[in-house]
C-alpha atoms as a PDB file:
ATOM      1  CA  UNK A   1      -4.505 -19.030  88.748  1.00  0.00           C
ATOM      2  CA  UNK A   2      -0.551 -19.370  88.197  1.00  0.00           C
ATOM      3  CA  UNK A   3       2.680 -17.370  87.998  1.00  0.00           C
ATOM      4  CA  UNK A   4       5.508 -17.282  85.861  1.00  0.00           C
ATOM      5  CA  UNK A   5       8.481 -15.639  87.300  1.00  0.00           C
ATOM      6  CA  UNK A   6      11.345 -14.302  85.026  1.00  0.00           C
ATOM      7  CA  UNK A   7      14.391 -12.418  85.590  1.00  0.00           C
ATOM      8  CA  UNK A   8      15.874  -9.955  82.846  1.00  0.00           C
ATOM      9  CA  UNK A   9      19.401 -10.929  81.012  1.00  0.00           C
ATOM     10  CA  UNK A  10      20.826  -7.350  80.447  1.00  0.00           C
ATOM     11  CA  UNK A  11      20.325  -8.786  76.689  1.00  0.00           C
ATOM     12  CA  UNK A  12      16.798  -7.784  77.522  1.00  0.00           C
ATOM     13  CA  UNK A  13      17.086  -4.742  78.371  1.00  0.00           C
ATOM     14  CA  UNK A  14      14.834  -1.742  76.725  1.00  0.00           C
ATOM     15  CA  UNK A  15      12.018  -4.034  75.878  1.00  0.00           C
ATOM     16  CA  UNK A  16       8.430  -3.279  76.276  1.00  0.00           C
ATOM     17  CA  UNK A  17       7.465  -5.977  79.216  1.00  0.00           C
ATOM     18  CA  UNK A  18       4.251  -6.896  77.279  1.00  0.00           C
ATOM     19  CA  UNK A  19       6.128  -7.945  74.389  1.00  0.00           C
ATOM     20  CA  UNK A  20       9.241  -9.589  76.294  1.00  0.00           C
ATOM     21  CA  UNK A  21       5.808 -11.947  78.007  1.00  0.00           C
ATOM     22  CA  UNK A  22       4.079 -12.659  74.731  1.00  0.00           C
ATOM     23  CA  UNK A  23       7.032 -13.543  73.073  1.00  0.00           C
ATOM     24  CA  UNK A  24       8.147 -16.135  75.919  1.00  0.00           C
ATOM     25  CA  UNK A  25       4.672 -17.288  76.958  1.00  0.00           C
ATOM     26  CA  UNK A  26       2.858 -19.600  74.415  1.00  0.00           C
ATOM     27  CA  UNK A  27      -0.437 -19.292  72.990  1.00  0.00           C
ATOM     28  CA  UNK A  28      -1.581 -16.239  74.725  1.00  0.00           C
ATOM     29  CA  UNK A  29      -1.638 -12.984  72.592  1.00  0.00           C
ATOM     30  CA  UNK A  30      -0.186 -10.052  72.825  1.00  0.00           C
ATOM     31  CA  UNK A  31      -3.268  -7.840  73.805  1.00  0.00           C
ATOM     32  CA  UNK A  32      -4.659 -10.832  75.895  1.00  0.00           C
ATOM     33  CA  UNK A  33      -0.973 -10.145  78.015  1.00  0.00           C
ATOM     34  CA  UNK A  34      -1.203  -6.144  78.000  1.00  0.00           C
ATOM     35  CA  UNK A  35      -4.848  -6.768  79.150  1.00  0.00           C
ATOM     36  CA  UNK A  36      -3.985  -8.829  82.266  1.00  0.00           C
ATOM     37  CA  UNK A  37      -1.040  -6.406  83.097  1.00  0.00           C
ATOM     38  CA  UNK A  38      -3.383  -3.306  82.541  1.00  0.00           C
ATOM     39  CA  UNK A  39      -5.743  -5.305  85.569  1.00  0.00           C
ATOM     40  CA  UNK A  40      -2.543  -5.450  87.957  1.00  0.00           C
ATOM     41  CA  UNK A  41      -1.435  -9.084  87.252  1.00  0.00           C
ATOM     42  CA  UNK A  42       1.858  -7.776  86.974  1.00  0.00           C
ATOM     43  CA  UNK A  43       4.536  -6.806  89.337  1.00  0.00           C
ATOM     44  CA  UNK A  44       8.132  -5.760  88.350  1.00  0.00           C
ATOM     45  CA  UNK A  45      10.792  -5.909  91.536  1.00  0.00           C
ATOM     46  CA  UNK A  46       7.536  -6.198  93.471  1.00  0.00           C
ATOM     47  CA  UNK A  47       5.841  -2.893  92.200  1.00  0.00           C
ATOM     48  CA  UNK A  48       2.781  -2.764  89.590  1.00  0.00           C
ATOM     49  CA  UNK A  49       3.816  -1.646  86.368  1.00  0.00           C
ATOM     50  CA  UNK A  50       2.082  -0.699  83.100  1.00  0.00           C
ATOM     51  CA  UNK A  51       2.177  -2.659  79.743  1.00  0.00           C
ATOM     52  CA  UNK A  52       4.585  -0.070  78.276  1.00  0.00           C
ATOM     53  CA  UNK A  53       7.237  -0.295  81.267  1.00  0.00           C
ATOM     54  CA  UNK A  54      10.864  -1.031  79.163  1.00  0.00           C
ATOM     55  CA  UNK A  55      12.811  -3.800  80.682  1.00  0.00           C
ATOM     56  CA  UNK A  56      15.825  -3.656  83.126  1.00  0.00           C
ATOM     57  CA  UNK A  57      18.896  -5.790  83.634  1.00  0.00           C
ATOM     58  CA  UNK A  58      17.688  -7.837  86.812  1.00  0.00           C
ATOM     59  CA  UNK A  59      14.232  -7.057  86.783  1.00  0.00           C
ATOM     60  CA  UNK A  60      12.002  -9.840  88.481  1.00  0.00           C
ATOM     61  CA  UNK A  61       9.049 -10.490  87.193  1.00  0.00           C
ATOM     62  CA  UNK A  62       5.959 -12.256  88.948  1.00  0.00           C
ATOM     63  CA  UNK A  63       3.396 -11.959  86.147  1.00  0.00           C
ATOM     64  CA  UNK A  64       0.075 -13.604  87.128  1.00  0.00           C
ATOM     65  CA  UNK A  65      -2.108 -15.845  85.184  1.00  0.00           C
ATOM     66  CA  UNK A  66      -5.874 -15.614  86.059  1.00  0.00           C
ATOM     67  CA  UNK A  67      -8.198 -18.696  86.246  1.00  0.00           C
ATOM     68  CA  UNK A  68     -10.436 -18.869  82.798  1.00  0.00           C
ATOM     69  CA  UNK A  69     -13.597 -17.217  82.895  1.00  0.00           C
ATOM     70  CA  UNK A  70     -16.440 -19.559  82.087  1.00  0.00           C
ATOM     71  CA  UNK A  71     -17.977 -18.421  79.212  1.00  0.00           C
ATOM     72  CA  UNK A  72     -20.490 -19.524  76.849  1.00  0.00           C
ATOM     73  CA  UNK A  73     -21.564 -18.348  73.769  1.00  0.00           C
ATOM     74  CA  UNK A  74     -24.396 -16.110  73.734  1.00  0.00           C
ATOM     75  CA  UNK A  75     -26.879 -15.554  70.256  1.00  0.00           C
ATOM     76  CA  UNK A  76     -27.095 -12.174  68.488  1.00  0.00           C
ATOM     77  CA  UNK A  77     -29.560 -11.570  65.627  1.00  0.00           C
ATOM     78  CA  UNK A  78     -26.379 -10.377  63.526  1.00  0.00           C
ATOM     79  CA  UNK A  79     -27.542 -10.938  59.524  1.00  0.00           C
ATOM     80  CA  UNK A  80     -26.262 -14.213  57.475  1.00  0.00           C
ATOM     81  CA  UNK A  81     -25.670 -14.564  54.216  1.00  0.00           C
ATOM     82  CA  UNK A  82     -26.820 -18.474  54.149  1.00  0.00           C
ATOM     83  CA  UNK A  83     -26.172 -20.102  50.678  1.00  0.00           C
ATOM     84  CA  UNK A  84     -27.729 -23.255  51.707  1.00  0.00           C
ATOM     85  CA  UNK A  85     -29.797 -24.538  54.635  1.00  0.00           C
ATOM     86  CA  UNK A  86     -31.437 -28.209  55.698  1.00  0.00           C
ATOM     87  CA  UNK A  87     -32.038 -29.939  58.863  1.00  0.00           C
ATOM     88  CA  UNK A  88     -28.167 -31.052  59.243  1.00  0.00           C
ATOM     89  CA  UNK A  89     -25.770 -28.459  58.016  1.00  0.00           C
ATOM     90  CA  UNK A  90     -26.013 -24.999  56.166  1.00  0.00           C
ATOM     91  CA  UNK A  91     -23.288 -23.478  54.035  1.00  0.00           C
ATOM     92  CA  UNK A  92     -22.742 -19.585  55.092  1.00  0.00           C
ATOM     93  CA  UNK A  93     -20.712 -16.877  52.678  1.00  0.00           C
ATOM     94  CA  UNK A  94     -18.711 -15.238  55.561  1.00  0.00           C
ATOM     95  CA  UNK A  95     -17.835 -11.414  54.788  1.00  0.00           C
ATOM     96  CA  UNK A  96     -14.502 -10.195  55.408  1.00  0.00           C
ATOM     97  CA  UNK A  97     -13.612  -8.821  58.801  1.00  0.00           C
ATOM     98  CA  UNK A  98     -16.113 -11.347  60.821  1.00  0.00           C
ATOM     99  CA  UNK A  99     -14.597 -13.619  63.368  1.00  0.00           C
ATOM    100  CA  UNK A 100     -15.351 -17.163  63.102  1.00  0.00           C
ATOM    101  CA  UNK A 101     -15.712 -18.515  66.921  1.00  0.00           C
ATOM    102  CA  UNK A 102     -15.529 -16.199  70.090  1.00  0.00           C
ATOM    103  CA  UNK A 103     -12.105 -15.874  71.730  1.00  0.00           C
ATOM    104  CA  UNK A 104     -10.455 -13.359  74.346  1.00  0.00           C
ATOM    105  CA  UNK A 105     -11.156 -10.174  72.994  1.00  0.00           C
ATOM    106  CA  UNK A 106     -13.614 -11.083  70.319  1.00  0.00           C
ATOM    107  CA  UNK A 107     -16.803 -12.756  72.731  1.00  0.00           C
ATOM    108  CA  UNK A 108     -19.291 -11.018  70.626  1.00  0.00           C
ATOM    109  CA  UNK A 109     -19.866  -9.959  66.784  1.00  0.00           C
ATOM    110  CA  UNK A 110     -18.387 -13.570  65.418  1.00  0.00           C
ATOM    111  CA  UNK A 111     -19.947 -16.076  63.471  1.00  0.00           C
ATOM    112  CA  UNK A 112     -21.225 -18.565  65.816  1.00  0.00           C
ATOM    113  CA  UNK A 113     -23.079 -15.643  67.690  1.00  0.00           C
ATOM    114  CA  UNK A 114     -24.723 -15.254  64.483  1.00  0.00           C
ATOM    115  CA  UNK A 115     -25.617 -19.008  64.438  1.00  0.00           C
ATOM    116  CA  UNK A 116     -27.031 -19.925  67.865  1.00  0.00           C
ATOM    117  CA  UNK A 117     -29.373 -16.862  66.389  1.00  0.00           C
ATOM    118  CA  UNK A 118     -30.141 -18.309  63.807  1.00  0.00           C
ATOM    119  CA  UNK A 119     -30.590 -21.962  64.786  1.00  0.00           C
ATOM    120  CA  UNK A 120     -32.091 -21.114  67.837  1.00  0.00           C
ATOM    121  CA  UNK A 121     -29.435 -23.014  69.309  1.00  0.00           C
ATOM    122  CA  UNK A 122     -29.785 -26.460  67.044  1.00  0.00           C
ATOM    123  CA  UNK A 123     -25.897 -26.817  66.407  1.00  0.00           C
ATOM    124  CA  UNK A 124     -23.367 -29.760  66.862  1.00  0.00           C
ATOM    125  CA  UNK A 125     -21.764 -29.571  70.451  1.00  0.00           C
ATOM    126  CA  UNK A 126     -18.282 -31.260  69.180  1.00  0.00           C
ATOM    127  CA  UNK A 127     -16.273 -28.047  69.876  1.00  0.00           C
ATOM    128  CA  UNK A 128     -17.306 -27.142  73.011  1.00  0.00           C
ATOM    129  CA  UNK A 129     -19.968 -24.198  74.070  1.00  0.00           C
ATOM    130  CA  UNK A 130     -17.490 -21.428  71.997  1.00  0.00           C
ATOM    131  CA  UNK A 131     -17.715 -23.216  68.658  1.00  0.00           C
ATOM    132  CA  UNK A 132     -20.626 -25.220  68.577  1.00  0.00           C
ATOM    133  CA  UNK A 133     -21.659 -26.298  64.820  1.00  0.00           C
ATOM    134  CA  UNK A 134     -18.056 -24.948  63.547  1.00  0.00           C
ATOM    135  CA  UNK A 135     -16.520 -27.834  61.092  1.00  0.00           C
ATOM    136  CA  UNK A 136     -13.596 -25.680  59.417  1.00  0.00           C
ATOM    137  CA  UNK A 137     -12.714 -22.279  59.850  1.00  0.00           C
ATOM    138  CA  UNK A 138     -11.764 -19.693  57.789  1.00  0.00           C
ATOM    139  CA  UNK A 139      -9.393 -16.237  59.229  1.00  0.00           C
ATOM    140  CA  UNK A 140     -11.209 -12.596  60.118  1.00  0.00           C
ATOM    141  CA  UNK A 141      -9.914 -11.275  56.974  1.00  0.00           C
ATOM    142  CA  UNK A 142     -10.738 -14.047  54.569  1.00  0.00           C
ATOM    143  CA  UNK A 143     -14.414 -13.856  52.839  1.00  0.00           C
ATOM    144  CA  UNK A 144     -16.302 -16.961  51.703  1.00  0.00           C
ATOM    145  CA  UNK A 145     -18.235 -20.135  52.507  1.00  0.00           C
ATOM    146  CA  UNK A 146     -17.768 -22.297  55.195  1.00  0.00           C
ATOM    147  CA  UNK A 147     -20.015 -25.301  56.198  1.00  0.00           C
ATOM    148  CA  UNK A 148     -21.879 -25.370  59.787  1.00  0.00           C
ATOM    149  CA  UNK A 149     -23.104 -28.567  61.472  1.00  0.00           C
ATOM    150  CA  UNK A 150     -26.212 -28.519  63.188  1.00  0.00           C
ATOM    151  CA  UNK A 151     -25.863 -32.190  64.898  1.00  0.00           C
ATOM    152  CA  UNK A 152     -23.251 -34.014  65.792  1.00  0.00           C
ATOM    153  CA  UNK A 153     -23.823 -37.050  63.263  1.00  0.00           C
ATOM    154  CA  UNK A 154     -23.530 -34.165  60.742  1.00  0.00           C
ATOM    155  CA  UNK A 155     -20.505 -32.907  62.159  1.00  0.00           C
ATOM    156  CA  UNK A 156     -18.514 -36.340  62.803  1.00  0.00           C
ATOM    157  CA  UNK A 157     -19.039 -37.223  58.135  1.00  0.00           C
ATOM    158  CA  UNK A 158     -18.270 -33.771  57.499  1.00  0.00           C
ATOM    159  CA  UNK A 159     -15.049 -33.699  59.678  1.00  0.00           C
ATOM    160  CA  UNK A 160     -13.736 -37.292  58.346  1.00  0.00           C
ATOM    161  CA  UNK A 161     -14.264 -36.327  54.923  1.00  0.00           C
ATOM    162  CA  UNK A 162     -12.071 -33.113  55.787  1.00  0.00           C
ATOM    163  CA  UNK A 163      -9.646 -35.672  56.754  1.00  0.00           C
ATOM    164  CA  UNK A 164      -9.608 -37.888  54.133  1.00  0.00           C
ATOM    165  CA  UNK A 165      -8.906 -34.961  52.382  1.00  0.00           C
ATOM    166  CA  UNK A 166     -12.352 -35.315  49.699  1.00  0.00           C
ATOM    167  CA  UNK A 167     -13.823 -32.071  50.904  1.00  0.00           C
ATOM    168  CA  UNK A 168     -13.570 -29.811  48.261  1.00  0.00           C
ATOM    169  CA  UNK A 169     -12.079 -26.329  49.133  1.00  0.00           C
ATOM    170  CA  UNK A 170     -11.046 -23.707  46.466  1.00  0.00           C
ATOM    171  CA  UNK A 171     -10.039 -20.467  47.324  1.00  0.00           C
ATOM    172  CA  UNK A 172      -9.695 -17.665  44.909  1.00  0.00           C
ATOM    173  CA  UNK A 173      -6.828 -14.937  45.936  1.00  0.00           C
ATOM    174  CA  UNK A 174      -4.598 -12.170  44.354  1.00  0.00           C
ATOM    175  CA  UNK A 175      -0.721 -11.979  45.106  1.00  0.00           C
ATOM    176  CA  UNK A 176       1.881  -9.940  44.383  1.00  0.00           C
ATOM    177  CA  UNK A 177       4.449 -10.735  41.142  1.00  0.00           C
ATOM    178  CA  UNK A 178       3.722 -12.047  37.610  1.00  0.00           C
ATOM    179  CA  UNK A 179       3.287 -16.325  37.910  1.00  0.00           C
ATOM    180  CA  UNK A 180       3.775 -17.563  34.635  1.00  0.00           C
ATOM    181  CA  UNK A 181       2.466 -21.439  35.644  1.00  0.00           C
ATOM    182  CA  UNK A 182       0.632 -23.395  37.748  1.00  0.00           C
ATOM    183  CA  UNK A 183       2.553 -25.446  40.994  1.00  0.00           C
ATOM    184  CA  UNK A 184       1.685 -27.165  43.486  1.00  0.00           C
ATOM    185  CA  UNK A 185       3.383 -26.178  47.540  1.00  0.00           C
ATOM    186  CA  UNK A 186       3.925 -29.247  49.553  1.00  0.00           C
ATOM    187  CA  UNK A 187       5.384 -27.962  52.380  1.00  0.00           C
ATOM    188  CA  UNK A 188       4.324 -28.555  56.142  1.00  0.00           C
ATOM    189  CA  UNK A 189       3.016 -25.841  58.632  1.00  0.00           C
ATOM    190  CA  UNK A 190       3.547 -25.482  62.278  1.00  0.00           C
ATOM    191  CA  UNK A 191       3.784 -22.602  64.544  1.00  0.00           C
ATOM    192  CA  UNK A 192       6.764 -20.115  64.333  1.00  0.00           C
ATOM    193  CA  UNK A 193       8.999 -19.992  67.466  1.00  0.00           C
ATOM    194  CA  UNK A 194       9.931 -16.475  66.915  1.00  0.00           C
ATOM    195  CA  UNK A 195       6.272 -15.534  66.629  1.00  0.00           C
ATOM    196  CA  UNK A 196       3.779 -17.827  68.310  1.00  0.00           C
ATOM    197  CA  UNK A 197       0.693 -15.691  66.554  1.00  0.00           C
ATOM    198  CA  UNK A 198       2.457 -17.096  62.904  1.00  0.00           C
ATOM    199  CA  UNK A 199       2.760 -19.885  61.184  1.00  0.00           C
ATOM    200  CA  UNK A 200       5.660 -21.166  58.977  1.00  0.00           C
ATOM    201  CA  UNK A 201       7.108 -23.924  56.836  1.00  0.00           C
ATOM    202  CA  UNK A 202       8.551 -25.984  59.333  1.00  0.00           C
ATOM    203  CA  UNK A 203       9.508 -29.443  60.177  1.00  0.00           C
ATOM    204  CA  UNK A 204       9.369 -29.234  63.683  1.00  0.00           C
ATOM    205  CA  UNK A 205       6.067 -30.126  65.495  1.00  0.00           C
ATOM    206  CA  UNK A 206       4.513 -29.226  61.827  1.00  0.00           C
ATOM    207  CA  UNK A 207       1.390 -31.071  59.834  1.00  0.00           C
ATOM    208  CA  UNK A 208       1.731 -31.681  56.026  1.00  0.00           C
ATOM    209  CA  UNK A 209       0.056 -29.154  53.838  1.00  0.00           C
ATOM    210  CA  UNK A 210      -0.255 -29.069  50.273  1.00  0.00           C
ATOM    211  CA  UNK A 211      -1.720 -25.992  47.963  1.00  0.00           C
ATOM    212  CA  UNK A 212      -2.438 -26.527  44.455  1.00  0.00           C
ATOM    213  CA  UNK A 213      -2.684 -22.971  42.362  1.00  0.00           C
ATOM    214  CA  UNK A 214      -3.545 -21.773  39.361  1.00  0.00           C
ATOM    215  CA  UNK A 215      -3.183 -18.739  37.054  1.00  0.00           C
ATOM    216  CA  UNK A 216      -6.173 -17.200  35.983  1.00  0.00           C
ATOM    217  CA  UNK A 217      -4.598 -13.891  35.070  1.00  0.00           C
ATOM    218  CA  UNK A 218      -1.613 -11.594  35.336  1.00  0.00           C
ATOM    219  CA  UNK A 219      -1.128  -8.034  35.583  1.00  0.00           C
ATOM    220  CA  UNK A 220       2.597  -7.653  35.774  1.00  0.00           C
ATOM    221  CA  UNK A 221       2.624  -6.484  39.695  1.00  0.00           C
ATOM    222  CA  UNK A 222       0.046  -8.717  40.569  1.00  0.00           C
ATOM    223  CA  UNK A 223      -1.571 -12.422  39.919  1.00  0.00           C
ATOM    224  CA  UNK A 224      -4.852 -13.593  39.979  1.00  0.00           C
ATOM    225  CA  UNK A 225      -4.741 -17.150  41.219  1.00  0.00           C
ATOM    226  CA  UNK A 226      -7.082 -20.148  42.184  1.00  0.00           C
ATOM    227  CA  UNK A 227      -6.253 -22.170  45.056  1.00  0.00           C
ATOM    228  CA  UNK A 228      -6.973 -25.703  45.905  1.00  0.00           C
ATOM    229  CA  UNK A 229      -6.738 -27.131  49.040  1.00  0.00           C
ATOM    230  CA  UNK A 230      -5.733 -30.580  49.525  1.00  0.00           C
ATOM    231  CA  UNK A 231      -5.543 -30.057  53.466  1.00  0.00           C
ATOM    232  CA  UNK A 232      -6.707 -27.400  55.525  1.00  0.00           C
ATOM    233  CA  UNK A 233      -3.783 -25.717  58.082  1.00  0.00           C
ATOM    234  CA  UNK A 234      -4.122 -22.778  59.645  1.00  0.00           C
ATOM    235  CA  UNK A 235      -3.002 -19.540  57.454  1.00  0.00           C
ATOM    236  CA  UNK A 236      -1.959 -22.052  54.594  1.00  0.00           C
ATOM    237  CA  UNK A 237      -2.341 -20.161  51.353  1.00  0.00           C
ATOM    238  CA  UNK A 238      -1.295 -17.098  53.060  1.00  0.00           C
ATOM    239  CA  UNK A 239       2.417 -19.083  54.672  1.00  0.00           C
ATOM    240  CA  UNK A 240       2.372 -21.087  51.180  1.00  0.00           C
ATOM    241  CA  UNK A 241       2.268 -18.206  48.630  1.00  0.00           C
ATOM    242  CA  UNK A 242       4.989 -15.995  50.839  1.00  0.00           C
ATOM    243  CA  UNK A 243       7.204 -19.206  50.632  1.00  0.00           C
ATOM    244  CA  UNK A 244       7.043 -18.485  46.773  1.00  0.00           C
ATOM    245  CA  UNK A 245       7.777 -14.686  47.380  1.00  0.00           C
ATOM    246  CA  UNK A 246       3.912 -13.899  45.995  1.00  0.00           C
ATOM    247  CA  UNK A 247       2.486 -13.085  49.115  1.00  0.00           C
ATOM    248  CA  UNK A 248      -1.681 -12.100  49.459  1.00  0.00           C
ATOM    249  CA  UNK A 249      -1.864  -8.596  48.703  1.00  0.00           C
ATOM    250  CA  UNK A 250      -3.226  -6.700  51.501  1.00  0.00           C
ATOM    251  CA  UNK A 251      -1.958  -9.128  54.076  1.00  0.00           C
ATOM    252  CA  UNK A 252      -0.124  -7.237  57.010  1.00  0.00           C
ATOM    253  CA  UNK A 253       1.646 -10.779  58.538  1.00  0.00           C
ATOM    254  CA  UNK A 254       2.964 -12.236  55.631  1.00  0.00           C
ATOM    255  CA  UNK A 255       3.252  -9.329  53.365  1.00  0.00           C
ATOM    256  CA  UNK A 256       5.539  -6.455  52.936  1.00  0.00           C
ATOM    257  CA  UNK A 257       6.048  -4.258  55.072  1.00  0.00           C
ATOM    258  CA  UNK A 258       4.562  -1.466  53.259  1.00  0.00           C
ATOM    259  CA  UNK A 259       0.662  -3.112  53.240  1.00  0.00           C
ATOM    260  CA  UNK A 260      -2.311  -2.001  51.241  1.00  0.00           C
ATOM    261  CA  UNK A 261      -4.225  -0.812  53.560  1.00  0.00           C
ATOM    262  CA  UNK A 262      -7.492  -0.292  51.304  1.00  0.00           C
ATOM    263  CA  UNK A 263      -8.118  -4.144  51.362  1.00  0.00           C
ATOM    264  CA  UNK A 264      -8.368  -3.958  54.794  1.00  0.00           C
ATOM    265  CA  UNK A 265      -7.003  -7.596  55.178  1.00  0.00           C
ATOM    266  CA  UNK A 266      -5.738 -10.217  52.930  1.00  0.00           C
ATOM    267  CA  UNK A 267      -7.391 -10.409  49.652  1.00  0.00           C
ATOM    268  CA  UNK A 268      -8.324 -13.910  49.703  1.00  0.00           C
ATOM    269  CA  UNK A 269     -12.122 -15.618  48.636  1.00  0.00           C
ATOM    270  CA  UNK A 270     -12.997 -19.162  49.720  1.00  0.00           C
ATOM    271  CA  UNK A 271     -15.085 -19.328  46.575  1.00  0.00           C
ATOM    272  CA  UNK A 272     -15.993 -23.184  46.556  1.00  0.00           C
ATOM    273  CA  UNK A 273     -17.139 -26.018  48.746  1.00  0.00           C
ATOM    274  CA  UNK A 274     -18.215 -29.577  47.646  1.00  0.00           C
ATOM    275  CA  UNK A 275     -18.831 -31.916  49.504  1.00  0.00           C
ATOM    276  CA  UNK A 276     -21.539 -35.268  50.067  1.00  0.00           C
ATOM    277  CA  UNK A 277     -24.359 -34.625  52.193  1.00  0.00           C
ATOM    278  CA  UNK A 278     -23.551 -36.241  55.522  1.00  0.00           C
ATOM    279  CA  UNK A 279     -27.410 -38.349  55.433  1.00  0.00           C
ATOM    280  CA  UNK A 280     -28.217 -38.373  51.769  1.00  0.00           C
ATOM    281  CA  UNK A 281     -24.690 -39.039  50.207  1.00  0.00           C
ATOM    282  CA  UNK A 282     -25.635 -36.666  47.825  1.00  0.00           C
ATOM    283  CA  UNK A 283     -22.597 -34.431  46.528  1.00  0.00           C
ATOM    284  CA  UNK A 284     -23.333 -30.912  47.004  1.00  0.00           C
ATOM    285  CA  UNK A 285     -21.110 -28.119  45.855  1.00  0.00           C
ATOM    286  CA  UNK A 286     -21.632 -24.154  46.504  1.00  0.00           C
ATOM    287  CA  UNK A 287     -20.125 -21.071  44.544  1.00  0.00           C
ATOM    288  CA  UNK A 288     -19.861 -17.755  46.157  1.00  0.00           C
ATOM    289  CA  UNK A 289     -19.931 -14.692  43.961  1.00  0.00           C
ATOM    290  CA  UNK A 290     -16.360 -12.532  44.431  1.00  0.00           C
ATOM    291  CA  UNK A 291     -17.144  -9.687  47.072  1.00  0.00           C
ATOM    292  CA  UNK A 292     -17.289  -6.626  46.208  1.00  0.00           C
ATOM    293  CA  UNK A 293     -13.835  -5.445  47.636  1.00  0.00           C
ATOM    294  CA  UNK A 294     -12.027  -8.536  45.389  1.00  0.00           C
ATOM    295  CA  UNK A 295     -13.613  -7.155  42.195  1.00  0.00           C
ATOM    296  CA  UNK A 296     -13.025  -3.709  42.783  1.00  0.00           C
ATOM    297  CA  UNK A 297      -9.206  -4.514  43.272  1.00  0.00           C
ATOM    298  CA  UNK A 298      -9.232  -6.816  40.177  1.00  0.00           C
ATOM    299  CA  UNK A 299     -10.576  -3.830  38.442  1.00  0.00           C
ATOM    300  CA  UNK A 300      -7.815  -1.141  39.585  1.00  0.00           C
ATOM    301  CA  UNK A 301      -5.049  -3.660  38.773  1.00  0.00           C
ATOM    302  CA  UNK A 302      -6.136  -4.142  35.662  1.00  0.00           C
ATOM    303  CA  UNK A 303      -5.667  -0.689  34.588  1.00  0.00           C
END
């Protein structure tokens, strides 16, 4: 374990401690934080305080950092829609609202759960014990195929052609605002300082990302678009399409304000994969039927 120790500017004062900690410590979220102070890894002028404790000119803080918790991955028989299956790799149509890997807070219910089910534990060890057989990776809220190693030899073509950027990714989504023509955003993504659970166009300690869209129908309010992906960063279409001020409808981080709810999450489909088959060099390519939530929304816009 480690501790951080801060003391408040009066600039600080009146905010909630767990957000003042998330906001200055990187890469651990916001509930992860309010969980550890809720266990009494916090003290405040040397008394335990509560995640909802509002900040003081002066304040020290000691906030404590626990040791990781080994952990490895444990198999659920949790259903998968499999599109495609052989003794290297299978392609999987995720639904909305799964997680891919396990994480703090999410260590059962994902994806890979699913997998070391389903594989009886025959998947690529490249990631580590939490995302074994996980190539690419697509958000909670984001439906559609992804492509799952089962051996490392598998996972090592698949990844380079990833790189190489000949892995075929097309996404289908619907934004808000009328797009009259196609573009192409080449605009590189890194992590936003003033929110370290975002990304944004950046050019500071940023990779190069490039979307490709297209119309495939307006409805005034919103567009119906088709993305393709010439790299793969994380949240791209979402951070790219905002840029353009035709955000994802239904997504609460880089959407308005006021979000629709009903989609519960971003409306955005990773419809297509192609790709060649890691031992037979054959080129494969899978397309996903729209979910059911996508075409129900397609249908109330149109109206």
């Amino acid at each position: 374990m480690y501790q951080l120790e801060f003391l408040i500017d009066a600039d600080k004062q009146g905010i909630r401690v767990d957000k003042f900690l998330s906001e200055n410590i990187n890469d651990i979220s916001r509930s992860t934080i309010a969980n550890m102070i809720e266990e009494g890894n916090l003290l405040i002028n040397d008394s335990v305080q509560t995640k909802k404790y509002k900040l003081k000119a002066n304040d020290n803080l000691v906030f404590t950092i626990p040791d990781p918790v080994e952990y490895e991955a444990q198999a659920e028989n949790i259903p998968l829609d499999i599109v495609y299956e052989d003794d290297d790799l299978l392609a999987v149509n995720k639904e909305k609202g799964m997680v891919v890997h396990p994480a703090p807070g999410n260590y059962s219910g994902t994806l890979v759960n699913a997998l070391l089910y389903h594989c009886k534990g025959s998947l690529s060890g490249i990631n580590g014990v939490l995302r074994p057989g996980i190539v690419h990776r697509i958000d909670k809220n984001t439906s559609g195929l992804l492509i799952v190693a089962k051996n490392d030899f598998a996972h090592n073509k698949l990844a380079l052609q990833i790189k190489e950027h000949s892995f075929k990714r097309e996404y289908q989504a619907v934004v808000y605002g009328n797009i009259k023509e196609n573009g192409t955003v080449n605009a590189p993504i890194g992590r936003s300082k003033k929110d370290r659970k975002k990304m944004c166009i950046t050019y500071e300690n940023s990779k190069d990302a490039v979307t490709n869209y297209e119309v495939i129908e307006n409805f005034g309010e919103f567009s119906h678009i088709k993305c393709i992906l010439e790299t793969g960063r994380t949240h791209q279409i979402r951070v790219h399409m905002a840029s353009l001020g035709h955000p994802v409808a239904g997504d609460d981080v880089y959407g308005p304000k006021k979000v629709i709810t009903k989609l519960n999450g971003q409306c955005l489909h990773a419809k297509v994969i192609g790709f060649v088959h890691p031992r037979t060099e054959e080129y494969l390519e899978f397309n996903s039927e729209l979910p059911e939530y996508f075409k129900k929304f397609l249908v109330e816009i149109k109206r």
